[in-house]
N, C-alpha and C. Protein backbone atom coordinates (compact mmCIF):
# COMPACT_ATOMS: atom_id res chain seq x y z
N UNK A 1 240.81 231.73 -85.07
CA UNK A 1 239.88 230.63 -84.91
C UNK A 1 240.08 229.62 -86.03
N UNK A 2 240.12 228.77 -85.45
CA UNK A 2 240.26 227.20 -87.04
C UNK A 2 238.54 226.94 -87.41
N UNK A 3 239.05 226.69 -88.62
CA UNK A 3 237.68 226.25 -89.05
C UNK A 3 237.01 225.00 -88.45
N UNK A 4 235.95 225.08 -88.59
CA UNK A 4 234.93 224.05 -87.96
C UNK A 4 235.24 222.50 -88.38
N UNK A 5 235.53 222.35 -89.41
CA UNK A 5 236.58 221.34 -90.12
C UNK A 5 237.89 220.63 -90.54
N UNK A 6 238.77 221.69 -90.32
CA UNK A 6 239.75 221.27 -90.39
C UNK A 6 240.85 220.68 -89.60
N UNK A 7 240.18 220.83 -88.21
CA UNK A 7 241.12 219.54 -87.15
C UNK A 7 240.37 218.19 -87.78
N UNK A 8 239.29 217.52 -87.86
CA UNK A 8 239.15 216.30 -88.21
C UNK A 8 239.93 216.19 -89.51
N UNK A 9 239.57 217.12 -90.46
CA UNK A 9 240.15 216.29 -91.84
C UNK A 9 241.81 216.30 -91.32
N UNK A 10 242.30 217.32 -90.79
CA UNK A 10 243.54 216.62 -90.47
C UNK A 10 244.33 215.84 -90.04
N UNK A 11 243.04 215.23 -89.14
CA UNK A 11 243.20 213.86 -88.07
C UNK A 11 243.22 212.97 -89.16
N UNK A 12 242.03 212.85 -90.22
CA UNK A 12 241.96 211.50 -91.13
C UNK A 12 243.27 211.62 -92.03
N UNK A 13 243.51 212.80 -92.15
CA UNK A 13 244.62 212.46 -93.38
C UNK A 13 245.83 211.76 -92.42
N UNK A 14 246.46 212.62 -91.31
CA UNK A 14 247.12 212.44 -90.62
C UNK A 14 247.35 211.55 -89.40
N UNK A 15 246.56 210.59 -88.94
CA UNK A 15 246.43 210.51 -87.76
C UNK A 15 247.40 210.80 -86.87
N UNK A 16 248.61 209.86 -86.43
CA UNK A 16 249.61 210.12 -85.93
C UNK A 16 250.09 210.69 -85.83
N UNK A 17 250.67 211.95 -87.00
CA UNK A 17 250.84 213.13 -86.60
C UNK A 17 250.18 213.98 -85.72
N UNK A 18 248.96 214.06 -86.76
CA UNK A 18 248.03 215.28 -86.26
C UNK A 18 247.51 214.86 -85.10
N UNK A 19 247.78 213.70 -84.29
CA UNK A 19 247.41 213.55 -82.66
C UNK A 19 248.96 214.06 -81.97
N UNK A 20 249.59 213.77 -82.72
CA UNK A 20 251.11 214.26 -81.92
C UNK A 20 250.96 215.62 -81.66
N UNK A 21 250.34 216.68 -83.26
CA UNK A 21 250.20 218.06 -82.71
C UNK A 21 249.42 218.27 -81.41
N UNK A 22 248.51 217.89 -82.14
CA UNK A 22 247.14 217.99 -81.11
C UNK A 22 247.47 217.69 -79.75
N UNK A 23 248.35 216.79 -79.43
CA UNK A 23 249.05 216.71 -77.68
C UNK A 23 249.81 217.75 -77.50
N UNK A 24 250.65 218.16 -78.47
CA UNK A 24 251.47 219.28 -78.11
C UNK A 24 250.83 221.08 -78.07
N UNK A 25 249.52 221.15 -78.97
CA UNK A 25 248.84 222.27 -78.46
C UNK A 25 247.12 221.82 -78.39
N UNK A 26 246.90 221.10 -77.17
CA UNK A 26 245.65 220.71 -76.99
C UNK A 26 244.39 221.93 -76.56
N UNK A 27 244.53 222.84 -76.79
CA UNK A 27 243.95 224.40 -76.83
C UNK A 27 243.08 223.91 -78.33
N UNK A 28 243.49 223.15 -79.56
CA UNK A 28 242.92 222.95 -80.51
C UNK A 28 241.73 222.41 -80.58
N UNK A 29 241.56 221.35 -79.74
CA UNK A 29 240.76 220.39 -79.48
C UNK A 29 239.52 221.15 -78.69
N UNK A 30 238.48 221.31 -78.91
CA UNK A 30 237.47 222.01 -78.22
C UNK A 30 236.25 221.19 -78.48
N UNK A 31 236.01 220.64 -77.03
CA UNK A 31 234.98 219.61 -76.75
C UNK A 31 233.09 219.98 -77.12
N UNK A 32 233.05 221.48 -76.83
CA UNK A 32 231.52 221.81 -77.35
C UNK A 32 231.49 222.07 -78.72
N UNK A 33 232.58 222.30 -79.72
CA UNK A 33 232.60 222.28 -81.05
C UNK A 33 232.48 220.68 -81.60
N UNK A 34 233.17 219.90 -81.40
CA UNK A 34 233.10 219.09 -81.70
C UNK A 34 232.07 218.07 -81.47
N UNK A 35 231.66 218.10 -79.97
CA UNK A 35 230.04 217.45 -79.96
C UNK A 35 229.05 217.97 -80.57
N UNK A 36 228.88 219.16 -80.45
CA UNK A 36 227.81 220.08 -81.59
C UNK A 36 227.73 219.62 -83.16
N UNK A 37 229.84 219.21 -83.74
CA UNK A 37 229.68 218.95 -84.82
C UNK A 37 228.96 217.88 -84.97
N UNK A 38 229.29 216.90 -83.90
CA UNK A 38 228.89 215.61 -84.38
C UNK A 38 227.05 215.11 -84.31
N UNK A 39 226.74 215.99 -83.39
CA UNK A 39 225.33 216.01 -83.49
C UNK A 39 224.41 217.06 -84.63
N UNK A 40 224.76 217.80 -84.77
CA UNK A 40 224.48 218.53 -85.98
C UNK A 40 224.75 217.34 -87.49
N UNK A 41 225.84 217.04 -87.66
CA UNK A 41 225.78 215.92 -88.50
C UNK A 41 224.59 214.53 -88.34
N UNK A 42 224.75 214.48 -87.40
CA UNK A 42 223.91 213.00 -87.21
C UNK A 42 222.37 213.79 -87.66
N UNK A 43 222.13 214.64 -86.96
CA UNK A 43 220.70 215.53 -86.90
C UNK A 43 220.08 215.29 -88.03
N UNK A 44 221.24 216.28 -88.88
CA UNK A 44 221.26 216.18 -90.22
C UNK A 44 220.53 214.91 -90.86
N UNK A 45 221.80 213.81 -90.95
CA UNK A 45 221.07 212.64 -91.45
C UNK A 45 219.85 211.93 -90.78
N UNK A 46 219.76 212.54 -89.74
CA UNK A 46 218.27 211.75 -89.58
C UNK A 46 217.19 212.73 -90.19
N UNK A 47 217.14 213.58 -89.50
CA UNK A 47 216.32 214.76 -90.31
C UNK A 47 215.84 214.53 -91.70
N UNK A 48 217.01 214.52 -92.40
CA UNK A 48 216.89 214.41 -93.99
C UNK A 48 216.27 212.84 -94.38
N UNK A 49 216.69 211.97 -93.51
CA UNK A 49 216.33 210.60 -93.57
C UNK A 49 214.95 210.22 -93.73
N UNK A 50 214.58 211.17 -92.90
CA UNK A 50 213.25 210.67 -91.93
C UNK A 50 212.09 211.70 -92.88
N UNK A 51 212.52 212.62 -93.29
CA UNK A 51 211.83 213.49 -94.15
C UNK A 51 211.54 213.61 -95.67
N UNK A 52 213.12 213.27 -96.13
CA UNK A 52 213.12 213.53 -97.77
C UNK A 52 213.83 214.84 -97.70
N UNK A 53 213.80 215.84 -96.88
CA UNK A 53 214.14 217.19 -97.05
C UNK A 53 214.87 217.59 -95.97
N UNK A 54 215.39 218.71 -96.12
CA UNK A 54 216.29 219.51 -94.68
C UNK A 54 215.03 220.34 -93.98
N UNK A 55 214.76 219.44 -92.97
CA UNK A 55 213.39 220.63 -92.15
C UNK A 55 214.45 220.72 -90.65
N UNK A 56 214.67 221.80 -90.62
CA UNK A 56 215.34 222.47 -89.33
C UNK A 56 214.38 222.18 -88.43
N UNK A 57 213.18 222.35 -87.99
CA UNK A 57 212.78 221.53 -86.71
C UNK A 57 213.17 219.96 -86.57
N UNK A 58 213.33 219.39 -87.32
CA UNK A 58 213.50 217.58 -87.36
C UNK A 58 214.92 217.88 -86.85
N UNK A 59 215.76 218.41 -87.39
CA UNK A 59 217.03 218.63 -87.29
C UNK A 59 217.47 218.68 -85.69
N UNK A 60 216.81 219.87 -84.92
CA UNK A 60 216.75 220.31 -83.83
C UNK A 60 216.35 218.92 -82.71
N UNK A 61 214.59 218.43 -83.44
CA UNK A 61 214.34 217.22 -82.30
C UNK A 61 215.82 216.07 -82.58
N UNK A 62 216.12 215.79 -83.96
CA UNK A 62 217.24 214.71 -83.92
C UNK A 62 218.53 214.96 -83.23
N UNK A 63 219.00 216.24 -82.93
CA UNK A 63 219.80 216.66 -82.47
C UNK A 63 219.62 216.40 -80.88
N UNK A 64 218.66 216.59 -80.07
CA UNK A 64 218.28 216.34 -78.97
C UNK A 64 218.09 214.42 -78.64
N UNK A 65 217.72 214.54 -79.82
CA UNK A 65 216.98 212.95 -79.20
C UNK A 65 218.16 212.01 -79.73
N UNK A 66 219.20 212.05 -80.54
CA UNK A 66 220.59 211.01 -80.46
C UNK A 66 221.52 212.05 -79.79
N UNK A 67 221.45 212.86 -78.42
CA UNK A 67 222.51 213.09 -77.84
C UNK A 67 222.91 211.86 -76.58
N UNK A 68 222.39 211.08 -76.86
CA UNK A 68 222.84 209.78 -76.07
C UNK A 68 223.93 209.05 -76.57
N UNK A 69 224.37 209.38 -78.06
CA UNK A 69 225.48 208.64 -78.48
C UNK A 69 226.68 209.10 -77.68
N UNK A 70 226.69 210.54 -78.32
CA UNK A 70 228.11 211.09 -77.34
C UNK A 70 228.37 211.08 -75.79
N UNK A 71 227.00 210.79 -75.67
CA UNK A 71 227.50 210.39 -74.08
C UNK A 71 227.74 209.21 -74.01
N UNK A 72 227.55 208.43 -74.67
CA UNK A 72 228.07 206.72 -74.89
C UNK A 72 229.40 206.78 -75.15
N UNK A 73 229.91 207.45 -75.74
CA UNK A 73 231.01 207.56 -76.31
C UNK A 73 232.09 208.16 -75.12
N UNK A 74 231.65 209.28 -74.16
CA UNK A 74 231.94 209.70 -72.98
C UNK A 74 232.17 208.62 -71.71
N UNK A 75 231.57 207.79 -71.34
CA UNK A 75 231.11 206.80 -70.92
C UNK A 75 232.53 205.93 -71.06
N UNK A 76 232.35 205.23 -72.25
CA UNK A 76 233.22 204.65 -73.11
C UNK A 76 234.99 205.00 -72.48
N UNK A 77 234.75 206.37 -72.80
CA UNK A 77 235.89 206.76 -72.70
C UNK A 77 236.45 207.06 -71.69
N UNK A 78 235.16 207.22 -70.59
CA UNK A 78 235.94 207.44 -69.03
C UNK A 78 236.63 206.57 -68.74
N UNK A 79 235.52 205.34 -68.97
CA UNK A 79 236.18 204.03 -68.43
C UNK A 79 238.10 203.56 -68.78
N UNK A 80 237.76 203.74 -70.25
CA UNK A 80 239.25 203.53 -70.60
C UNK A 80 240.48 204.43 -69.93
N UNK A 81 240.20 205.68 -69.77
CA UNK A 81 240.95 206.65 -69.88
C UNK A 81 241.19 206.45 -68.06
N UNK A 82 240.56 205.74 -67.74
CA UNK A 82 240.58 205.86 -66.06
C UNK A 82 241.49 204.32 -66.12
N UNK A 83 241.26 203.47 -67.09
CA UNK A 83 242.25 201.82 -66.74
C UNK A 83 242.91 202.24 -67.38
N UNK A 84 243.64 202.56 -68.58
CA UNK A 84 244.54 203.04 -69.02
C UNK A 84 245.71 203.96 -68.63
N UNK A 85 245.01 204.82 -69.12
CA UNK A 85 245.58 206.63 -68.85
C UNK A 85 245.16 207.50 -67.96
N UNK A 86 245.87 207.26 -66.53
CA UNK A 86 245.10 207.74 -65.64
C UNK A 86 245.81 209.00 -65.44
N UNK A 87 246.71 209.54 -65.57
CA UNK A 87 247.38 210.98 -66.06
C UNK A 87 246.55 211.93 -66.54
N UNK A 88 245.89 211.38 -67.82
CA UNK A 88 245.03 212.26 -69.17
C UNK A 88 243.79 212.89 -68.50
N UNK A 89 243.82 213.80 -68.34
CA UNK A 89 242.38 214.41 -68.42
C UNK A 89 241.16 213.94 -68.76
N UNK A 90 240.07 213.22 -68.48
CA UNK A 90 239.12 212.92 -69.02
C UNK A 90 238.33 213.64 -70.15
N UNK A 91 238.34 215.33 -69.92
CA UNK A 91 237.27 216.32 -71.12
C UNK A 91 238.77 216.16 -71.79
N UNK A 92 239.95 216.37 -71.88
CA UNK A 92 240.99 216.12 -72.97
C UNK A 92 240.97 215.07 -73.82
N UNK A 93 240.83 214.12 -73.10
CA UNK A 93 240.53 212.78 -74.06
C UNK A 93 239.39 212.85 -74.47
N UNK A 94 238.55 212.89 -74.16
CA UNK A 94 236.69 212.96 -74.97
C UNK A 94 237.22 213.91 -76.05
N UNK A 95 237.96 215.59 -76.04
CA UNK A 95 237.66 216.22 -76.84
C UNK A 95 238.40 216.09 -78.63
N UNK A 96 239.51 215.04 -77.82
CA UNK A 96 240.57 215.02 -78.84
C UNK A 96 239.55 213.46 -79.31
N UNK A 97 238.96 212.80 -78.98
CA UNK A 97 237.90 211.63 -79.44
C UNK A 97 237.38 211.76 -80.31
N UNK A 98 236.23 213.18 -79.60
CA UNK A 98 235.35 213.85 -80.69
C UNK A 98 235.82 214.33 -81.92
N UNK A 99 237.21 215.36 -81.95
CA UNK A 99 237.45 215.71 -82.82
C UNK A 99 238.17 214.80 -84.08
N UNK A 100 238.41 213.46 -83.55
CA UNK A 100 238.61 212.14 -84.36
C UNK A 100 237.46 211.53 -85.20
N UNK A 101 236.39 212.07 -85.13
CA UNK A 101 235.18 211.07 -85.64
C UNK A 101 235.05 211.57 -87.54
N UNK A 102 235.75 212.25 -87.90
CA UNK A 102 236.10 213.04 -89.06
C UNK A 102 235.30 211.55 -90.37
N UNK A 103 235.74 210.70 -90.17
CA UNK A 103 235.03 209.39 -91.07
C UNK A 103 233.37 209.12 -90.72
N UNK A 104 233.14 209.08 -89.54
CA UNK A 104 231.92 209.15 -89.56
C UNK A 104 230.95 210.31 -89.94
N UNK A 105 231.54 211.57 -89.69
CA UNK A 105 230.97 212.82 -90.19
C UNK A 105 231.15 212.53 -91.58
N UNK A 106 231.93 212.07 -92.64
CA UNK A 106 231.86 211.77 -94.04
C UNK A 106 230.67 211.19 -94.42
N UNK A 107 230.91 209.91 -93.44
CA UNK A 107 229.76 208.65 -94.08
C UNK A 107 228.29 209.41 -93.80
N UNK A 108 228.21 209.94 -92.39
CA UNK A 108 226.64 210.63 -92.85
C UNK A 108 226.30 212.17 -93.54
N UNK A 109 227.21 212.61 -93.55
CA UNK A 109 227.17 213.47 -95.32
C UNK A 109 226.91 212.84 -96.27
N UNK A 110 227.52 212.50 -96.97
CA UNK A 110 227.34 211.20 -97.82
C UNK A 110 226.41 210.81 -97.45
N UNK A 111 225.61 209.94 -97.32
CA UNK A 111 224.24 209.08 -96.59
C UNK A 111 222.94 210.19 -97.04
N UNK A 112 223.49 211.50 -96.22
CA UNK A 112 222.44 212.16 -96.57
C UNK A 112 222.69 213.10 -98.26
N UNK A 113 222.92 213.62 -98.30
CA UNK A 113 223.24 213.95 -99.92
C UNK A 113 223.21 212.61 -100.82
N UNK A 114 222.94 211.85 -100.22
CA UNK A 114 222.66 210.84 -101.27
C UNK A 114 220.98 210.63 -101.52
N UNK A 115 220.56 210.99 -100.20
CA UNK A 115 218.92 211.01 -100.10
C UNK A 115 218.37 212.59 -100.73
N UNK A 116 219.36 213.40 -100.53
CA UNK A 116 219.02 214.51 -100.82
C UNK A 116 218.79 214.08 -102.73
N UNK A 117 219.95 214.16 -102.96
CA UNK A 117 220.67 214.66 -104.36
C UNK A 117 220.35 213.36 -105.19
N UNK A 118 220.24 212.13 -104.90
CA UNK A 118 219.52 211.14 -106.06
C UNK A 118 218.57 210.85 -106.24
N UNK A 119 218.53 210.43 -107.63
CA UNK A 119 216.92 210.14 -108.42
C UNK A 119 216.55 209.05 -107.47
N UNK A 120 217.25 208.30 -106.97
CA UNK A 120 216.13 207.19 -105.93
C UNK A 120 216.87 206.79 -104.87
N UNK A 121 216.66 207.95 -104.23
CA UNK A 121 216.89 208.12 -102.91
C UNK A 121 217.70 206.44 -101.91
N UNK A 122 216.55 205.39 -102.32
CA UNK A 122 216.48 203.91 -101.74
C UNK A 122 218.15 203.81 -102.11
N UNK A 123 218.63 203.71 -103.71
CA UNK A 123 219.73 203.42 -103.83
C UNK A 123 221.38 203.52 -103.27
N UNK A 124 221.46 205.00 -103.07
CA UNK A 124 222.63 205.11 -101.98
C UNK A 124 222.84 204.60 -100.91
N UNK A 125 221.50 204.36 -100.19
CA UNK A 125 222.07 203.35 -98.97
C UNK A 125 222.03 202.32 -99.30
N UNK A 126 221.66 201.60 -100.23
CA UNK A 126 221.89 200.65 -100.09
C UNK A 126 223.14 199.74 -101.04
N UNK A 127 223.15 200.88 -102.18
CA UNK A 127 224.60 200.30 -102.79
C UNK A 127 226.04 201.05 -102.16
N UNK A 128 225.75 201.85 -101.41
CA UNK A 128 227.01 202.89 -100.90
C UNK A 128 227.29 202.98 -99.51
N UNK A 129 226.14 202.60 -98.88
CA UNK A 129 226.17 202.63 -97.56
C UNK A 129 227.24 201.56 -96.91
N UNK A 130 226.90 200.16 -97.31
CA UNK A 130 227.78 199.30 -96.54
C UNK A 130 229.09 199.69 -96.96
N UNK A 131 229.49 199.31 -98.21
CA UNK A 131 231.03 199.55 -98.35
C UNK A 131 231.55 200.81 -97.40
N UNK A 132 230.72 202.17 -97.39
CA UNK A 132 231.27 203.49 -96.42
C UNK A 132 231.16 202.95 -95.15
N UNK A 133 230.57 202.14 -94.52
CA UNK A 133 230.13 201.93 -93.38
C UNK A 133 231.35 201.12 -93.01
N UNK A 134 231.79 200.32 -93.75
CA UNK A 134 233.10 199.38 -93.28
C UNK A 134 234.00 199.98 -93.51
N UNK A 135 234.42 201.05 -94.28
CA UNK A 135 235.25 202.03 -94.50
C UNK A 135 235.37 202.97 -93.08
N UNK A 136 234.65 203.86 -93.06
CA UNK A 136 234.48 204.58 -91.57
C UNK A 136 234.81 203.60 -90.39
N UNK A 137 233.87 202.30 -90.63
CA UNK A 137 234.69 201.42 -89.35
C UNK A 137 236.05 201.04 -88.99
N UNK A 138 236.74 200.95 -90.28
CA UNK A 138 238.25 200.68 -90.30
C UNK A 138 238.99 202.01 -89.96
N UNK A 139 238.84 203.12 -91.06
CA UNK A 139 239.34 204.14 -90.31
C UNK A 139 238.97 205.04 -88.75
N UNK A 140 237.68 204.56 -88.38
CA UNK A 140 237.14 205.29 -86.92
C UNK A 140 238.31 204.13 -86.05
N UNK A 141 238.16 203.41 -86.44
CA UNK A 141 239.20 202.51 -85.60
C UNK A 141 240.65 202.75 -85.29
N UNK A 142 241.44 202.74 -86.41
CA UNK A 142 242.74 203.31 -86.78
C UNK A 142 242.80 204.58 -85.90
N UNK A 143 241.68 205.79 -86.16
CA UNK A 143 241.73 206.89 -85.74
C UNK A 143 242.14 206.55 -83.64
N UNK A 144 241.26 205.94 -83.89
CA UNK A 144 241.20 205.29 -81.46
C UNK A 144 242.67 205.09 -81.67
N UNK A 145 242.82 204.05 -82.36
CA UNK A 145 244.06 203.81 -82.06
C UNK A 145 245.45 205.07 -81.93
N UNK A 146 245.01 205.77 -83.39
CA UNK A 146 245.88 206.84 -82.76
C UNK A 146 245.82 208.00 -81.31
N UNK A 147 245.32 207.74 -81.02
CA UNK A 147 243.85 208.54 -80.55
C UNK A 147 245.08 208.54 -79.31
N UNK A 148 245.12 206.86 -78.67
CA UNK A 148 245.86 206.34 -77.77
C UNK A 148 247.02 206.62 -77.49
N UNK A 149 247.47 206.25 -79.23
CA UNK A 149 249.20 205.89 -79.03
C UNK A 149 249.55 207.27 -79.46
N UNK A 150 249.46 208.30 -80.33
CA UNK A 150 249.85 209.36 -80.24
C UNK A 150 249.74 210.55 -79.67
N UNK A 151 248.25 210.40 -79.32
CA UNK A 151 247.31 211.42 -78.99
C UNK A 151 247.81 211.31 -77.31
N UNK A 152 247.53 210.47 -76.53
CA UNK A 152 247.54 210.11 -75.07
C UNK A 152 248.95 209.69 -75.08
N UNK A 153 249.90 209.26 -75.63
CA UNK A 153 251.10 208.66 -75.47
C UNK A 153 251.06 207.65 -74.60
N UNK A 154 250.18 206.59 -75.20
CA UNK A 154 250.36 205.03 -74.25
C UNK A 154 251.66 204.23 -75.29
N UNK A 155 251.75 203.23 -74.48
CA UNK A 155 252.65 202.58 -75.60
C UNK A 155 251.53 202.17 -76.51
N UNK A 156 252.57 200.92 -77.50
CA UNK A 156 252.15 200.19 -78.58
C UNK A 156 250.96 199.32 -77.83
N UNK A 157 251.43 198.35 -77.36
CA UNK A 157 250.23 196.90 -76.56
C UNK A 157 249.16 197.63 -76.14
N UNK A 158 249.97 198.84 -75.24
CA UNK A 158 248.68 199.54 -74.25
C UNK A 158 247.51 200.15 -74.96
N UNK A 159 247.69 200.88 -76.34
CA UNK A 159 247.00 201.68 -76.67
C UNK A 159 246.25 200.44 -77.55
N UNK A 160 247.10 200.05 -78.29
CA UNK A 160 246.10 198.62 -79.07
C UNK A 160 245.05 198.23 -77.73
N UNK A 161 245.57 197.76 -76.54
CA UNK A 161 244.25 196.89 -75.62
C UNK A 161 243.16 198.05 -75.23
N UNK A 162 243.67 199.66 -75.02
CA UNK A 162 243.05 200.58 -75.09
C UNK A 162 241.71 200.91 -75.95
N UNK A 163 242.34 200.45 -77.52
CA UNK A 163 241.11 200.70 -78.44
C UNK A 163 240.39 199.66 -78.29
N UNK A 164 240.55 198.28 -78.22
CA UNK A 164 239.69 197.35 -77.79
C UNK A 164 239.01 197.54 -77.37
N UNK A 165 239.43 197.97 -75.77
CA UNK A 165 238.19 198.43 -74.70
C UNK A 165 237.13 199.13 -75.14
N UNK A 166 237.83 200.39 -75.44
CA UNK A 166 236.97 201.66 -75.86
C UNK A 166 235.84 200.95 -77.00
N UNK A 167 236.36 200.31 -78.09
CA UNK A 167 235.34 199.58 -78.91
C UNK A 167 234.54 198.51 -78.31
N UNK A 168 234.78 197.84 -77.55
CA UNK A 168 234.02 196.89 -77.30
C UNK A 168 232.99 197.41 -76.15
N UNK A 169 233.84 198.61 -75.30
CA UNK A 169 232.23 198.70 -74.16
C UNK A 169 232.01 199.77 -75.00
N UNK A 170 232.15 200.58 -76.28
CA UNK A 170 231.16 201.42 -76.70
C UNK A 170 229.84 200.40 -77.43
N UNK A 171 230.16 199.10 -78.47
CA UNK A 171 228.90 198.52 -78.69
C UNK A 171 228.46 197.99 -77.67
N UNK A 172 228.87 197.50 -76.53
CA UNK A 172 227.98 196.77 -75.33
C UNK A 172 227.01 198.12 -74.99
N UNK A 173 227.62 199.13 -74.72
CA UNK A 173 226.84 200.39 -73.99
C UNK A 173 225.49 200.63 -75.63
N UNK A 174 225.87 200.87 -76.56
CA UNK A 174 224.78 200.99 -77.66
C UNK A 174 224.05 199.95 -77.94
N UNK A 175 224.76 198.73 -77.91
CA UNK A 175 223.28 197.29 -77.55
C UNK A 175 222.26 197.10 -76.48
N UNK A 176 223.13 197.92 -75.41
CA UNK A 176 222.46 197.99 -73.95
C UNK A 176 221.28 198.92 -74.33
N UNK A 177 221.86 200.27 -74.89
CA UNK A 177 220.60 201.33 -75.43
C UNK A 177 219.65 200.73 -76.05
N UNK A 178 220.29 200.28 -76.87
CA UNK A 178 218.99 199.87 -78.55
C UNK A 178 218.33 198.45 -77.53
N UNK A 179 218.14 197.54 -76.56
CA UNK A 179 217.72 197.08 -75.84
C UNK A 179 216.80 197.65 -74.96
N UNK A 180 217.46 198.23 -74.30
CA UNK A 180 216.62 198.87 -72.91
C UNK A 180 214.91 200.02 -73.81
N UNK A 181 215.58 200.11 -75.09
CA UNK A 181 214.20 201.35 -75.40
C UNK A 181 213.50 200.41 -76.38
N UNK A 182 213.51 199.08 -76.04
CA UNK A 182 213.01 197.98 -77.03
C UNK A 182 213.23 198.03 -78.74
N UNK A 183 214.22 198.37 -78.68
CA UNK A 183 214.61 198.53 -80.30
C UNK A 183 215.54 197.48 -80.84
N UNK A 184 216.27 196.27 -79.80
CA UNK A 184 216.72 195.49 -80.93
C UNK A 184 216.13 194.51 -80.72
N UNK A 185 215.64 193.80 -80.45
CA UNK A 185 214.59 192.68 -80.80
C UNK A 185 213.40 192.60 -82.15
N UNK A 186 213.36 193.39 -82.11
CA UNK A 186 212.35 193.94 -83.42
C UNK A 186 213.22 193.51 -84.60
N UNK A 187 214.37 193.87 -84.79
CA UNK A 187 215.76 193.78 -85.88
C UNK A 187 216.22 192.79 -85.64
N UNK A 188 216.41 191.95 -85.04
CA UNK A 188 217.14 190.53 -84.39
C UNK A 188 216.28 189.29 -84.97
C-alpha cells in the first residue's frame, strides 16, 4: 500500500514524470483516497477556521457540507475529458486530478497550522495566505496541465486548450455555486 501522501508530493515535485508513471501503472491513482484526502483537508481548515481548535464534529459537518467542490471539479472534468479525451476514462481522469491537488492540500495545511500554531492567529492569513494562494494557483495549474499532456497523452495545443477549459468552467461552475446559495453578492 503507498502512503496516503506520497503520490501527490510526487506529482508536485515531478509533474511530468510522475503523470507519465501514473499512466503507465494507473492502479496508483485511487479515486476514494484521494477525494477523502481532499475533503478531510479542506474539513480540516474549515473546522479549525471556524473554531480556533480541531473539534472532530466541525470536521465531519465541513467534510459533508464542501463535498460540492469535488464534484465541481468532477463536473469540470467530465466535460473536458468528453471534448478532449474521449478515449480516457472519466473515474481515471478525476482520479489522477484528485491525486494532483498536492499544492492545494499544502496551502490549507499551512492556513490551518497557522491558526492553530500562531500567537495571532489573524496574521497568517493574511500575510501568508495570498502569496500561497498564488503559489498553489500557479502550480495547481501547471499540475492540469500535466495532468493533460502527460497524464492523458493529449498533445501540446490540446492539453494547453484542455487546462483552459477545465479552469475556466471549474470557476464558472464555483461562481455559479457561491451565487445560487446567495453568497457572492454579499462579497462583491
Amino acid at each position: 500500500m503507498v502512503p496516503m501522501w506520497a503520490l501527490p508530493l510526487r506529482l508536485m515535485a515531478r509533474p511530468f514524470r510522475g503523470y507519465r508513471a501514473l499512466a503507465e501503472h494507473p492502479e496508483e491513482a485511487s479515486l476514494p483516497l484521494a477525494a477523502t484526502r481532499l475533503l478531510l483537508v479542506l474539513g480540516s481548515m474549515v473546522a479549525v477556521s471556524a473554531t480556533g481548535r480541531f473539534a472532530p464534529a466541525e470536521l465531519v459537518l465541513a467534510m459533508v457540507s464542501f463535498a460540492w467542490l469535488p464534484l465541481i471539479h468532477a463536473i469540470s472534468l467530465a466535460f473536458v475529458v468528453r471534448f478532449f479525451a474521449r478515449a480516457v476514462p472519466w473515474r481515471r481522469a478525476l482520479a489522477f486530478y484528485l491525486e494532483g491537488v498536492g499544492p492545494w492540500l499544502l496551502l490549507f495545511l499551512v492556513f490551518t497550522g497557522g491558526i492553530l500554531f500562531a500567537p495571532h492567529a489573524e496574521r497568517p492569513a493574511f500575510v501568508l495566505f495570498a502569496p500561497l494562494l498564488l503559489g498553489a494557483s500557479v502550480w495547481g495549474v501547471l499540475l492540469s496541465y500535466a495532468l493533460f499532456r502527460a497524464g492523458l497523452d493529449l498533445p501540446r495545443r490540446r492539453a494547453a486548450f484542455a487546462t483552459l477549459a477545465f479552469w475556466v468552467m471549474n470557476h464558472v461552475l464555483i461562481l455559479g455555486y457561491f451565487l445560487a446559495v446567495g453568497q457572492l453578492w454579499p462579497i462583491v
